[in-house]
Protein backbone atom coordinates (compact mmCIF):
# COMPACT_ATOMS: atom_id res chain seq x y z
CA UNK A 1 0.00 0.00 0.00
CA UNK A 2 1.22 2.98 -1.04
CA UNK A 3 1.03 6.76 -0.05
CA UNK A 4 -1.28 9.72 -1.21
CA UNK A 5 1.54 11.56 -2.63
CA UNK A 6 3.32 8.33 -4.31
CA UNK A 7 0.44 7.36 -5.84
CA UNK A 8 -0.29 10.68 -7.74
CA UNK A 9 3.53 10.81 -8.64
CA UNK A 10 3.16 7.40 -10.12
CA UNK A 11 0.07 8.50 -11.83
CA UNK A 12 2.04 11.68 -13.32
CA UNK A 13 5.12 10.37 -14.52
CA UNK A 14 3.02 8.49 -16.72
CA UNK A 15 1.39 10.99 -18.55
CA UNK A 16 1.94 13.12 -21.30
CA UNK A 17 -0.09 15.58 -23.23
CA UNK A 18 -1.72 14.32 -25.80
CA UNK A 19 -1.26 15.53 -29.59
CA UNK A 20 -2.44 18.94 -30.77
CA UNK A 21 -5.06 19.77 -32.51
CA UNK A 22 -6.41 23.05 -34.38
CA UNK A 23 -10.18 24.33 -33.74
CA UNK A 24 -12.49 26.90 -34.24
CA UNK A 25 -13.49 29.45 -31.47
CA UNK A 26 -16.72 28.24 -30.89
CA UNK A 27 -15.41 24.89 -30.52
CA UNK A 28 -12.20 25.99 -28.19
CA UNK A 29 -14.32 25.86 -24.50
CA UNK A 30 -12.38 23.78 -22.22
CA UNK A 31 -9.86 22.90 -23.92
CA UNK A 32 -5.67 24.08 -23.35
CA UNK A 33 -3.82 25.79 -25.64
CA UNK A 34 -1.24 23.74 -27.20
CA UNK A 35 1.01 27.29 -28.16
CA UNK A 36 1.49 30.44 -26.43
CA UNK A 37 -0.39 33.39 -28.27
CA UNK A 38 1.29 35.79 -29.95
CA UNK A 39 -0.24 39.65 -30.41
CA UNK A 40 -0.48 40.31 -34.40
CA UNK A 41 -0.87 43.89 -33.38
CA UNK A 42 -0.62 46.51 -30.93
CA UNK A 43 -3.35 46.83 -28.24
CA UNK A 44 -5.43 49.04 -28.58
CA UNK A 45 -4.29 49.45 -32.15
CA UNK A 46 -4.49 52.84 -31.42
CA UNK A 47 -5.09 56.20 -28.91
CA UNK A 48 -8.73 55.85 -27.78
CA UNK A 49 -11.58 57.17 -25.33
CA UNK A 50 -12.18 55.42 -22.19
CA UNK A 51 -14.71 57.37 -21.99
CA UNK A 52 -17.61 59.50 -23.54
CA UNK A 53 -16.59 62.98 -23.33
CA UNK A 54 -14.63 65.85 -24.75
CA UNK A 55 -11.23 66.25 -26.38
CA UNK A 56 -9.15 69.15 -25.95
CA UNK A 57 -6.06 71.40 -25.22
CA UNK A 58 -4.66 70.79 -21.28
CA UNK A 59 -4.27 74.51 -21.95
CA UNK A 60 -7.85 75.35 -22.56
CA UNK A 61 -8.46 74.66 -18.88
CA UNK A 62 -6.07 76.52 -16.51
CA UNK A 63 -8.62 77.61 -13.60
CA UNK A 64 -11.46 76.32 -15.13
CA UNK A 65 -13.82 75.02 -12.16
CA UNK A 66 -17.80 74.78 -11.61
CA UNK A 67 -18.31 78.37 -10.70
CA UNK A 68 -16.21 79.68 -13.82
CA UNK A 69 -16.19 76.51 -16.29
CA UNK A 70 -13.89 77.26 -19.58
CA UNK A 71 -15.65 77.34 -22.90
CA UNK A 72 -14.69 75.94 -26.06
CA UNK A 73 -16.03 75.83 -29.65
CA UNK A 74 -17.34 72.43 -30.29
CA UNK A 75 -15.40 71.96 -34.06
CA UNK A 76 -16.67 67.88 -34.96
CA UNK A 77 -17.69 64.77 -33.08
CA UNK A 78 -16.08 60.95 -33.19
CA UNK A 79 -17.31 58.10 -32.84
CA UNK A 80 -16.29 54.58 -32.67
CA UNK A 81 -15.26 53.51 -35.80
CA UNK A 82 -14.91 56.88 -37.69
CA UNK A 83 -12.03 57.64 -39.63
CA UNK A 84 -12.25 61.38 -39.50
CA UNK A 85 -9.01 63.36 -38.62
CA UNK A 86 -9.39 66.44 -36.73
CA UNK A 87 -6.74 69.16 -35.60
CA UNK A 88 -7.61 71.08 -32.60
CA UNK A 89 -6.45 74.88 -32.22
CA UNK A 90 -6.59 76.69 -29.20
CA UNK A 91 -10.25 77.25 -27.85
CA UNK A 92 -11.16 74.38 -29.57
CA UNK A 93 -12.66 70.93 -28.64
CA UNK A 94 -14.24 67.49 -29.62
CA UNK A 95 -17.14 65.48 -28.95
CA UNK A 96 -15.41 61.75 -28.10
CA UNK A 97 -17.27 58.82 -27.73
CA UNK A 98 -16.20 55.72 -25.80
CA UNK A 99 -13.50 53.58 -28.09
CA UNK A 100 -13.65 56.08 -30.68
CA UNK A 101 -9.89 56.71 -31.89
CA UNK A 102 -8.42 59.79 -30.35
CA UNK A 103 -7.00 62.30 -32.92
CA UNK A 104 -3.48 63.13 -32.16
CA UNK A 105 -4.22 66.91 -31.19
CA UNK A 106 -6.27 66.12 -28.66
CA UNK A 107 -4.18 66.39 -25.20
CA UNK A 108 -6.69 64.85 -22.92
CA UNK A 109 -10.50 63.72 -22.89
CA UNK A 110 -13.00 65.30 -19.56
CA UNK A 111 -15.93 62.85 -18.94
CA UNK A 112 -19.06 64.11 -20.29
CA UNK A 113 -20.03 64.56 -16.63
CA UNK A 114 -18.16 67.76 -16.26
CA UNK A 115 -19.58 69.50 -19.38
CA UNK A 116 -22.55 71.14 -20.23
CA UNK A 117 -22.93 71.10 -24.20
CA UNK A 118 -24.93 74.74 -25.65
CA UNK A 119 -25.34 76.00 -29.30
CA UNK A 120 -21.80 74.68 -30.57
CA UNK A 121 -20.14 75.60 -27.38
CA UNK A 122 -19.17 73.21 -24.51
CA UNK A 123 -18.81 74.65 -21.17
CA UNK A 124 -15.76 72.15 -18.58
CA UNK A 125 -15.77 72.60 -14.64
CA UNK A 126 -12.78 71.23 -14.36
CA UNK A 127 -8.81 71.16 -15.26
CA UNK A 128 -7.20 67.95 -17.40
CA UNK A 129 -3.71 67.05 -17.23
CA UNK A 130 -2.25 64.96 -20.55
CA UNK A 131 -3.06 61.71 -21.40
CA UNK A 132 -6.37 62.07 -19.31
CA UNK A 133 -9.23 59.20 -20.41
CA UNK A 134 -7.28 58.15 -23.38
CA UNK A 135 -6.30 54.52 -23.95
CA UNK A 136 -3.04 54.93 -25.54
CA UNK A 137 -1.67 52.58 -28.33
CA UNK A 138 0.04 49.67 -26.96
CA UNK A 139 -0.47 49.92 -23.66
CA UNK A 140 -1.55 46.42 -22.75
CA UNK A 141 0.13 44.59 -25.66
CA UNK A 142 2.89 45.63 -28.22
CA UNK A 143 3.41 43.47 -32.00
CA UNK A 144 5.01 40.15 -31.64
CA UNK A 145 4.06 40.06 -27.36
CA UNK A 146 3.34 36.66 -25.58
CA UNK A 147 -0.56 37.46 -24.82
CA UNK A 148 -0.90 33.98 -23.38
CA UNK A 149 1.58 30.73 -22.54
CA UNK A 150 1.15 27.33 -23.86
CA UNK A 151 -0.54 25.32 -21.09
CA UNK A 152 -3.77 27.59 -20.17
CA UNK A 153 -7.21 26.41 -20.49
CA UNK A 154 -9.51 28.56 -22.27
CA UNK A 155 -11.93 30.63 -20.87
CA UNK A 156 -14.69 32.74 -22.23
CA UNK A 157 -12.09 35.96 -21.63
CA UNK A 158 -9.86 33.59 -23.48
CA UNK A 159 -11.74 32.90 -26.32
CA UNK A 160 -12.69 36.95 -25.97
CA UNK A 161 -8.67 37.66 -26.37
CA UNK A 162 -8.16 35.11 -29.31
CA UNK A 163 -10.96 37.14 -31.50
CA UNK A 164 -9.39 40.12 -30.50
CA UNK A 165 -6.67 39.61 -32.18
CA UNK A 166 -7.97 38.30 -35.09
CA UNK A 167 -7.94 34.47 -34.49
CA UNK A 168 -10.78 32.54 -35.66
CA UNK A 169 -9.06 29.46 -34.46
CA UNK A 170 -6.19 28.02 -32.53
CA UNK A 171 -4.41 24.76 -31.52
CA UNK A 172 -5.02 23.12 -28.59
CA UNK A 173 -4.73 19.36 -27.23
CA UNK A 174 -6.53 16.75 -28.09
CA UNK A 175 -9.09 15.84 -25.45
CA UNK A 176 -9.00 12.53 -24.22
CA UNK A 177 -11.52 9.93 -24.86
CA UNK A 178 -12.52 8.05 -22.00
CA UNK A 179 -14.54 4.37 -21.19
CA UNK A 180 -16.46 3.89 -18.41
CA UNK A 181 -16.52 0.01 -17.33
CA UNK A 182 -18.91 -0.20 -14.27
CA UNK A 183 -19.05 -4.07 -12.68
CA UNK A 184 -21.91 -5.96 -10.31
CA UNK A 185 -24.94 -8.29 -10.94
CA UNK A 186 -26.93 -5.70 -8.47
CA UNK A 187 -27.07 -2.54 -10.90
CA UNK A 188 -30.14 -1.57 -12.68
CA UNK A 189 -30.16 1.44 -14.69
CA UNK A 190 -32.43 4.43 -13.10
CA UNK A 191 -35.93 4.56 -14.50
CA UNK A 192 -36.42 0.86 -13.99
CA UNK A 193 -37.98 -1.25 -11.21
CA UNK A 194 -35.58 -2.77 -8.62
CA UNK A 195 -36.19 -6.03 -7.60
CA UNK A 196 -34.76 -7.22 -4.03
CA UNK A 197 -31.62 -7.04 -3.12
CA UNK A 198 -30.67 -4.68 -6.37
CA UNK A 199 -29.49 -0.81 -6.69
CA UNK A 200 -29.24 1.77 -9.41
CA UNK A 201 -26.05 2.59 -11.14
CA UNK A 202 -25.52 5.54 -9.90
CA UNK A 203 -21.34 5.62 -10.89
CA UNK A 204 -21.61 6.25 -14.46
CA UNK A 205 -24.25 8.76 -14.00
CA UNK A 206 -21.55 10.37 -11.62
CA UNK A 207 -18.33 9.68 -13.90
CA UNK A 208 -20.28 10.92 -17.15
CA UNK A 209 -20.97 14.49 -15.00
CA UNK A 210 -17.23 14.63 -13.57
CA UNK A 211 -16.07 14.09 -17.39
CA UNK A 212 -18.27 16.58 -19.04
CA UNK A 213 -17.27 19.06 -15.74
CA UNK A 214 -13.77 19.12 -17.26
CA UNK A 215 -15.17 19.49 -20.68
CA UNK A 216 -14.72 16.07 -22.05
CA UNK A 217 -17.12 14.98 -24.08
CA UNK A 218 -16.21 11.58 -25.64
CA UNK A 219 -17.11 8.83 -23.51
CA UNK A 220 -18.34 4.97 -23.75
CA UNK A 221 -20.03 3.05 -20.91
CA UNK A 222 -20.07 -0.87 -20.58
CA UNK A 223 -20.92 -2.63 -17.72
CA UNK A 224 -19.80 -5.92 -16.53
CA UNK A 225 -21.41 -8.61 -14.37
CA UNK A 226 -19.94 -10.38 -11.77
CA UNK A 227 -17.93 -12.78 -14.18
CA UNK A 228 -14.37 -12.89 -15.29
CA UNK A 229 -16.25 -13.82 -18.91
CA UNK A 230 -18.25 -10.42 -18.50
CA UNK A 231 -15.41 -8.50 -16.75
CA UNK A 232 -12.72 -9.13 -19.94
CA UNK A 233 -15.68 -8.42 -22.50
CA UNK A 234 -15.95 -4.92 -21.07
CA UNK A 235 -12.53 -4.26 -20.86
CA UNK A 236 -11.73 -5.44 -24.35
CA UNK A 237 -14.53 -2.94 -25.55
CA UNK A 238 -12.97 -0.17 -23.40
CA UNK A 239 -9.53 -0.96 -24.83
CA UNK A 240 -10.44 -0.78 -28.46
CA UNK A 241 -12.34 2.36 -27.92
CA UNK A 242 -10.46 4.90 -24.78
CA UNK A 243 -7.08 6.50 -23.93
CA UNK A 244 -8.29 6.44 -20.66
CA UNK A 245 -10.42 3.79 -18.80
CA UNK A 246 -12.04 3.80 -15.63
CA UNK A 247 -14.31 1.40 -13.75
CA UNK A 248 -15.70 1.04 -10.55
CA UNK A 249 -16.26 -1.66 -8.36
CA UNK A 250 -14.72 -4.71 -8.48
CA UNK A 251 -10.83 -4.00 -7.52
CA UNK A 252 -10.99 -5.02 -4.47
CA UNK A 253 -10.72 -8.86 -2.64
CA UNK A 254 -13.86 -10.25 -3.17
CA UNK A 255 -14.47 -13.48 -4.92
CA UNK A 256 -16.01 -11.65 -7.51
CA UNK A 257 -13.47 -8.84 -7.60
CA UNK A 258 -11.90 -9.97 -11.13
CA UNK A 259 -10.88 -5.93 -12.58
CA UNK A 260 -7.06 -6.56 -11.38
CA UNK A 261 -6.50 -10.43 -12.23
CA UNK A 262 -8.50 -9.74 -15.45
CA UNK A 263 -6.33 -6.46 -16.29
CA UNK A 264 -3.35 -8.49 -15.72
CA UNK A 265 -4.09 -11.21 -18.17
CA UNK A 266 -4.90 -8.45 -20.42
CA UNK A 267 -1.31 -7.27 -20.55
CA UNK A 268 -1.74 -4.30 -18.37
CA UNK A 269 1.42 -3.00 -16.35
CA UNK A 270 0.09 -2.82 -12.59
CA UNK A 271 1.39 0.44 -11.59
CA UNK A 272 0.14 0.45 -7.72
CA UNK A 273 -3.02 -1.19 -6.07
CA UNK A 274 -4.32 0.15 -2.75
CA UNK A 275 -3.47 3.46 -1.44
CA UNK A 276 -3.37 4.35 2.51
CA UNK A 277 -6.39 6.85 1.90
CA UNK A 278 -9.82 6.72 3.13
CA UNK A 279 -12.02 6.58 1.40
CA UNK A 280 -10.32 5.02 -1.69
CA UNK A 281 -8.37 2.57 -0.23
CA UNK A 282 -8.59 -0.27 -3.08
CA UNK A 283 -7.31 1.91 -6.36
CA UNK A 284 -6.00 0.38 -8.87
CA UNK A 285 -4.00 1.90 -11.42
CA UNK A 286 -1.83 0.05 -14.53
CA UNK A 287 -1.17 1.27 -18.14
CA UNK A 288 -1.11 -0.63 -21.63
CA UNK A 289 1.63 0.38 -24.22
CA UNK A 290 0.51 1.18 -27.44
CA UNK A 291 2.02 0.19 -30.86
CA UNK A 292 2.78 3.42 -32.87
CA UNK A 293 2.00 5.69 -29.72
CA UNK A 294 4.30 7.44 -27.35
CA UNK A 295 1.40 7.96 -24.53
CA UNK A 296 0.47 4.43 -23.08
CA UNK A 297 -3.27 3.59 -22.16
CA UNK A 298 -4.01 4.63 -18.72
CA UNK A 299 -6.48 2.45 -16.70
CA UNK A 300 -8.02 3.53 -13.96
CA UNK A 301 -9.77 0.87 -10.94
CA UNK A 302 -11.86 3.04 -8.48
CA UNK A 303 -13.95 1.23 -5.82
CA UNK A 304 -17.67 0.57 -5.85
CA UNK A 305 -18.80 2.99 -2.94
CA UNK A 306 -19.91 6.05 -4.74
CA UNK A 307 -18.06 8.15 -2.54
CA UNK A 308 -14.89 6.62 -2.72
CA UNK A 309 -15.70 6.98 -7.14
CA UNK A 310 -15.77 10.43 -6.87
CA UNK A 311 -13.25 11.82 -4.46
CA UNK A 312 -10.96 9.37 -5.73
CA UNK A 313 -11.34 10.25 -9.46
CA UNK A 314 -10.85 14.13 -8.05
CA UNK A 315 -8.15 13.26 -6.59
CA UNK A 316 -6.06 10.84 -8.78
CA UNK A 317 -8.36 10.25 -12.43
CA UNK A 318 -8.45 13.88 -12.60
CA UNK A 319 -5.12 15.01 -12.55
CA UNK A 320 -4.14 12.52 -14.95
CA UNK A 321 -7.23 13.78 -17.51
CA UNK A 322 -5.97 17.58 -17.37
CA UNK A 323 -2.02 16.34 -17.98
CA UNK A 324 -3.41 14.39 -20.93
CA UNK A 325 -5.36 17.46 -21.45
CA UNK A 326 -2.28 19.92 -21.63
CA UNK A 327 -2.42 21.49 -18.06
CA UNK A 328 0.58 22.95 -17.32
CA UNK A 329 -0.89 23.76 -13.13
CA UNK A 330 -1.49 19.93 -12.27
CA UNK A 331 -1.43 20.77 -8.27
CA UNK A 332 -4.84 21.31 -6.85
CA UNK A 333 -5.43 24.74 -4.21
CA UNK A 334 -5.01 24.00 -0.78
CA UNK A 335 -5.64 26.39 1.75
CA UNK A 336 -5.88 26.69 5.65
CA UNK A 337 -9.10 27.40 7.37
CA UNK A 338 -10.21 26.62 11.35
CA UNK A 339 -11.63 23.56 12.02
CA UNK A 340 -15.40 24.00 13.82
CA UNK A 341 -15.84 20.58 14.92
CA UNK A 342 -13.10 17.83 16.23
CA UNK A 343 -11.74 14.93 14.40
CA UNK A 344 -10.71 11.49 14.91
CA UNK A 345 -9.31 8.41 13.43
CA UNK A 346 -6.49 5.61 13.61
CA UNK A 347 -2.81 6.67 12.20
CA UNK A 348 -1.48 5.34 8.85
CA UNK A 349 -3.94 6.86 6.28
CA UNK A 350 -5.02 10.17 4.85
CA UNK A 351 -8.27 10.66 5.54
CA UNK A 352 -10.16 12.71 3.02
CA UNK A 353 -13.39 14.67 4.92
CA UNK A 354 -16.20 16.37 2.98
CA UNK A 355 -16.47 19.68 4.58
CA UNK A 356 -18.23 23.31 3.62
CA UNK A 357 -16.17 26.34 3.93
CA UNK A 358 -17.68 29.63 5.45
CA UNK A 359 -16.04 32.86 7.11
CA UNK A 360 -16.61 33.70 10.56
CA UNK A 361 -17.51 37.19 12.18
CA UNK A 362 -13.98 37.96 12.27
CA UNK A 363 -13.33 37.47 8.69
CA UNK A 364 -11.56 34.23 9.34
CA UNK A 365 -11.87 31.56 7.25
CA UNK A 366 -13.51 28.04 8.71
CA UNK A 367 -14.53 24.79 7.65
CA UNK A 368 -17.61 22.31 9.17
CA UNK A 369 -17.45 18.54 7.96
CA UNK A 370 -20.31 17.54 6.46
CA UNK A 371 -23.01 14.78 7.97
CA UNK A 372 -22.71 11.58 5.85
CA UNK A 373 -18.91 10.98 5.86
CA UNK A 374 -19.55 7.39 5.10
CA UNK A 375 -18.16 6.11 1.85
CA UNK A 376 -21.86 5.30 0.61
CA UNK A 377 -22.97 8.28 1.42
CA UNK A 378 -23.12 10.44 -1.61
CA UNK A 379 -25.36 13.41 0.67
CA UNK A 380 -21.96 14.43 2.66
CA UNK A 381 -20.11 14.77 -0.60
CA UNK A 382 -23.20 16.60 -2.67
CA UNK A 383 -23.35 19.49 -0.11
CA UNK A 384 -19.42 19.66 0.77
CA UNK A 385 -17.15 22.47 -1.36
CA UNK A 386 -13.95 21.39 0.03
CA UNK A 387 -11.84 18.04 1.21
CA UNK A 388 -10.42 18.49 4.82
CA UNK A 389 -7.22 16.69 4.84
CA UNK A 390 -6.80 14.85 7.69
CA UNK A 391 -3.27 13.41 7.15
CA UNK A 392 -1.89 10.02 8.06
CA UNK A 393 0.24 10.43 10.74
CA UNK A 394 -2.56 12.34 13.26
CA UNK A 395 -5.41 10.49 15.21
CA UNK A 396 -7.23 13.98 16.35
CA UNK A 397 -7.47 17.36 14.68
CA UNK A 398 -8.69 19.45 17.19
CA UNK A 399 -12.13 22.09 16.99
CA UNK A 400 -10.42 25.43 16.58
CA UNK A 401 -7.20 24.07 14.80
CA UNK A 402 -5.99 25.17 11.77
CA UNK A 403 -6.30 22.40 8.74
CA UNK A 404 -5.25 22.27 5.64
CA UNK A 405 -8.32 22.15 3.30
CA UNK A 406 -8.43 21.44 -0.82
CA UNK A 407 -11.03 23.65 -2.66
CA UNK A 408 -13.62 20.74 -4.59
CA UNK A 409 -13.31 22.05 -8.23
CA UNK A 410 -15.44 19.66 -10.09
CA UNK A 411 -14.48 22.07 -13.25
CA UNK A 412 -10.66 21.06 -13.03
């Protein structure tokens, strides 16, 4: 058995990101960019208004307040998009509308708030220094900049960036596809009537969400029964089909537990089996070279208890999928918060604890654990934002201690 942080190395070391690929914008969502991006011009491409106002001369305005305003000869208005060229002269001003390109005789722009416009003449309460409400050229971006690295995941401001530059597409990696192999005689699919002594599949329901949360959208689910006949069926499916598989149930020591012998006999490279975490405790994890690949097939063993499916798949499936993914920030956010309720267990495994975050009166941050902390138990880990971890070595964490906590990010 093998710890927390060995088995997430192992996991790592393993992966690769998979091959790039080129896409539209609309199709970009979720995915990281395979290349840094590169400004193909100047931004802004040129002086503009931050505001809607009025250009004019600094000059123009020495001593000009509310009770004895300056006034100015309105000589032409500009608006977004207009390619007019003015040239002010003492005295002089321009109507300027928000992101309309500032001519280059106009020393500063006064928020239409401080003018009163009458009859061709503008009247400003107030003094301007250069460079006042103008977005000058370049300023957040010159030609041939790094706008973004290789390795971020794109975001609506993302995609926003990308089309303002003129990109109607970009590369990115490949997204993974993934097979879901669920195991056990007892599982009926929701909808349909259980008979005694059988449960719905809940797990794939739950897998399919946590894959389409990280915006992965090719997926296969097979489900085995408690055979080795069945078990190697589903797997062979999976294999043909996934770069990633993942089942649940069946890894562990039953005598109907056949997901490690049968992965074995398959060829699969058992990488690590049991980890000293609770709840998760029986993960499997092995790979399968590919002919004419570089990235190996990475499979995946979570346990049956739909608890232990999901916080193990954040913790260890997940990391894997974003790697493969092009991630280049694979560590998840920890943070420290007070503890509001005490804590036990026996040394020698990290115990994973659904808990909500808040902040107290004082501004301080604090986390409850959740009721349900069973690994069946699904309630505990539907309400819970966070994981409390509880690490190996400790039997108590004290109410009012400080803990370290990991923020649940279902989106990656």
């Amino acid at each position: 058995m093998i710890t927390y942080q060995e088995a997430l190395r192992k996991i790592l070391e393993q992966v690769a990101p998979l091959p790039q690929t080129r896409l539209k914008l609309d199709s970009l969502l979720g995915s990281f960019l395979s290349q840094p991006v590169i400004a193909k011009f100047a931004l802004p491409r040129f002086d503009n208004s931050a505001v809607d106002g009025f250009g004019l001369l600094c000059s123009d305005l020495e001593g000009a307040s509310a009770a004895k305003p300056a006034q100015l000869q309105l000589i032409g208005e500009v608006k977004a998009g207009s390619p007019d060229e003015f040239k002010l002269s003492t005295g002089t001003a321009l109507k300027i509308l928000t992101g309309a390109r500032v001519p280059s005789s106009v020393e500063a722009v006064v928020m239409k708030e401080y003018c009163e416009e009458h009859y061709g003449f503008v009247h400003v309460s107030r003094s301007a220094s250069p460079g006042d409400n103008i977005r000058r050229v370049g300023a957040e971006f010159k030609a041939g900049d790094q706008v973004l690295p290789a390795g971020v995941r794109v975001n609506p401001p993302v995609i926003g960036l990308l089309a303002n530059f003129g990109y109607s597409s970009f590369t990115a990696h490949t997204k993974p596809r993934v097979a879901i192999v669920t195991t056990g005689d007892e599982l009926i699919q929701p909808g349909h009537q259980l008979a005694q002594g059988q449960i719905y599949d809940s797990n794939s329901y739950a897998l399919q969400a946590a894959l389409a949360s990280l915006g992965i959208d090719e997926w296969f689910i097979h489900h085995a029964r408690d055979t080795k006949k069945s078990t190697k069926q589903a797997f062979n499916f999976a294999m043909e089909q996934a770069d990633v598989i993942i089942s649940s149930g069946g890894v562990s020591v039953g005598d109907h537990d056949y997901v490690k012998l049968t992965l074995e006999e398959m060829g699969v490279q058992t990488e690590f089996w049991r980890i000293a975490v609770k709840p998760g405790k029986p993960v499997y994890f092995g790979t399968l070279e590919q002919p004419r690949r570089k990235q190996k097939k990475l499979i995946f063993g979570l346990p049956g208890n739909p608890v232990s499916v999901l916080v193990t798949f954040n913790e260890f499936v997940k990391p894997a999928l974003m790697k493969l993914m092009g991630n280049s920030d694979d560590q998840p956010k920890h943070l420290s918060a007070i503890l509001t309720k005490s804590l036990r267990k026996q040394a020698g495994r990290l115990d994973l604890v659904r808990g909500v975050l808040n902040v107290n009166e004082k501004g301080q941050m604090i986390v409850h654990p959740t009721l349900g902390q069973e690994s069946h138990m699904l309630s505990g880990l539907a309400l819970a934002d966070c994981l409390i971890h509880f690490n190996s070595e400790l039997e108590l964490l004290s109410e009012g201690s400080n803990v370290p906590v990991e923020i649940l990010n279902w989106n990656g």
